[in-house]
C-alpha atoms as a PDB file:
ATOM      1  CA  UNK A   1      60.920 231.636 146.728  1.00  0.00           C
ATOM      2  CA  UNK A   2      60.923 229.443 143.597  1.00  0.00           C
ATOM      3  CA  UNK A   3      64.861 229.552 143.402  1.00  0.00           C
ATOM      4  CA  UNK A   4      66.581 225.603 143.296  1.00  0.00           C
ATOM      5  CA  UNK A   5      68.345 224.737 146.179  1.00  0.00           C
ATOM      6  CA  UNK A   6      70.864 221.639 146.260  1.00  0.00           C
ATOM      7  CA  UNK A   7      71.617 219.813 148.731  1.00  0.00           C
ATOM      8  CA  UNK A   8      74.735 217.114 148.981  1.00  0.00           C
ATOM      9  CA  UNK A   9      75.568 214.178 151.084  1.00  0.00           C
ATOM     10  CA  UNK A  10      78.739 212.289 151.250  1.00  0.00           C
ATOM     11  CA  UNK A  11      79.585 209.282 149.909  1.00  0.00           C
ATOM     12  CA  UNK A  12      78.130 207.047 152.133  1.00  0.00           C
ATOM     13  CA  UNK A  13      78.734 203.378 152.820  1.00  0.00           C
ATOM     14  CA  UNK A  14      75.244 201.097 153.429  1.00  0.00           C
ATOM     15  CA  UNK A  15      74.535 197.319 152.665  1.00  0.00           C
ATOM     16  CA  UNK A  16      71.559 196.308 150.384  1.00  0.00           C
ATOM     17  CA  UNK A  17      68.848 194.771 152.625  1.00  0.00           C
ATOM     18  CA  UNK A  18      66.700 194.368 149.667  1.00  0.00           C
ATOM     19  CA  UNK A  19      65.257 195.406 146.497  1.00  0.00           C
ATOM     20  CA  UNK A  20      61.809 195.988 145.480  1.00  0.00           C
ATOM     21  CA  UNK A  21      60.132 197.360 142.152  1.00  0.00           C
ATOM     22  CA  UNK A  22      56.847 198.881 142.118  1.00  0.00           C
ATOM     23  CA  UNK A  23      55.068 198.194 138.429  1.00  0.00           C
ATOM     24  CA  UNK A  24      52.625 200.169 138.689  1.00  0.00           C
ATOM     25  CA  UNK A  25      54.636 203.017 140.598  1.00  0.00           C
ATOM     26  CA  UNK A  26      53.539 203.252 144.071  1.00  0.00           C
ATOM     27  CA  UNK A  27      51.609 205.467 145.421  1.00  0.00           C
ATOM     28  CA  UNK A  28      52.903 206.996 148.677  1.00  0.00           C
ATOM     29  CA  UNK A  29      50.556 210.070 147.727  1.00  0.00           C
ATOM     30  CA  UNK A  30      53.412 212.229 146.481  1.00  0.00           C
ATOM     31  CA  UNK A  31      54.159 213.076 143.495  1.00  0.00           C
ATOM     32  CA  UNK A  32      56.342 211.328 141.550  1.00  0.00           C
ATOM     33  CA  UNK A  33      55.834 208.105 142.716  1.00  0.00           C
ATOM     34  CA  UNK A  34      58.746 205.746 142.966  1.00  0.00           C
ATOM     35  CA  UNK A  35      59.120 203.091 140.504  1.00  0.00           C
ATOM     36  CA  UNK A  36      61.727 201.009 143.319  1.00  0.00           C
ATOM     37  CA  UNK A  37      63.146 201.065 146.278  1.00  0.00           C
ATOM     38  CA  UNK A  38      66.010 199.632 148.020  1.00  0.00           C
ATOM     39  CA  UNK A  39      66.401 198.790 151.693  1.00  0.00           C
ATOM     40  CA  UNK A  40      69.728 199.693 153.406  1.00  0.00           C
ATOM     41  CA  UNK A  41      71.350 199.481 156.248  1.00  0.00           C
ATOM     42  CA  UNK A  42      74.543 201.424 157.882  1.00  0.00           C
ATOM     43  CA  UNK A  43      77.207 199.171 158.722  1.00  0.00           C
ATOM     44  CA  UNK A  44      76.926 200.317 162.440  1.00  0.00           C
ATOM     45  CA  UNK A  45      73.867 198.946 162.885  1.00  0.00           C
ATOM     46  CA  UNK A  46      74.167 195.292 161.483  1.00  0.00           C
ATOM     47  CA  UNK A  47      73.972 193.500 165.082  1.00  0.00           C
ATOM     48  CA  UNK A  48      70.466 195.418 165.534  1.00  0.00           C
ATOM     49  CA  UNK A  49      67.349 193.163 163.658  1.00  0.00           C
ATOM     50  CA  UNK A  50      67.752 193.618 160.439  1.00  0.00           C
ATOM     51  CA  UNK A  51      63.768 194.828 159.473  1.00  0.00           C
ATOM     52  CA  UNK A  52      64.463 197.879 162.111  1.00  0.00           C
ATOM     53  CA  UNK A  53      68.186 198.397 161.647  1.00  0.00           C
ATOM     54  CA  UNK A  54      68.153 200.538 158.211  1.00  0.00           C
ATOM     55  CA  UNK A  55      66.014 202.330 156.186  1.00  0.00           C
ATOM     56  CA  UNK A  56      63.981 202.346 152.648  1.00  0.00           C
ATOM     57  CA  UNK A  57      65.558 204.500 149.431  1.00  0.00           C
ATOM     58  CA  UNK A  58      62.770 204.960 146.912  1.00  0.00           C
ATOM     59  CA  UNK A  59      64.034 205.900 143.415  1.00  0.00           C
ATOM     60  CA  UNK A  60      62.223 206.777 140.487  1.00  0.00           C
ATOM     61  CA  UNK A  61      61.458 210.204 141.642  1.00  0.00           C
ATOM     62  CA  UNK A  62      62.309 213.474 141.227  1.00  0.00           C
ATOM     63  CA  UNK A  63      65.496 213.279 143.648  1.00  0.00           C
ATOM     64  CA  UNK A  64      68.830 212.149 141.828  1.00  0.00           C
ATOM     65  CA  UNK A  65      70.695 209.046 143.574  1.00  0.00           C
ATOM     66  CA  UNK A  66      74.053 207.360 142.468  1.00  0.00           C
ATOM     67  CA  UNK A  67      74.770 203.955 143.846  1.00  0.00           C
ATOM     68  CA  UNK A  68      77.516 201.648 142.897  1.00  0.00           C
ATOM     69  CA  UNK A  69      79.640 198.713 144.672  1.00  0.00           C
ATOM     70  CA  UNK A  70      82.101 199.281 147.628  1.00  0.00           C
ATOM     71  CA  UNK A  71      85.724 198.421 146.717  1.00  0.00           C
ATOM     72  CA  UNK A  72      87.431 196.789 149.693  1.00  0.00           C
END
């Protein structure tokens, strides 16, 4: 108990729904609280309403997250 532990996911291709910044960070009640977030969405799922189709990426935290632009 107490040892790190790291976990990794591929690369993974999404489109940016949105993007939102939280000044003050938001308060989710954890611990750090995330100072943005971006809404994304697999490319699978595009034909499905948008608001229910992807999924919310809060940053800020503890949790490291790369993200750059898809080259065609």
């Amino acid at each position: 108990m107490g040892e790190a532990c790291t976990l990794s996911i591929p690369p993974t291709r999404l489109y940016v729904g949105h993007y939102e910044e939280y000044d003050p960070p938001r308060n989710f009640g954890w611990a750090p609280a995330p100072t943005a977030g971006i809404y994304v969405i697999p490319p699978e799922r595009m034909d499905v309403d948008l608001e229910d189709a992807g999924y919310m990426l809060y940053l800020g935290g503890a949790d490291p997250i790369h993200v750059e632009p898809a080259k065609d």
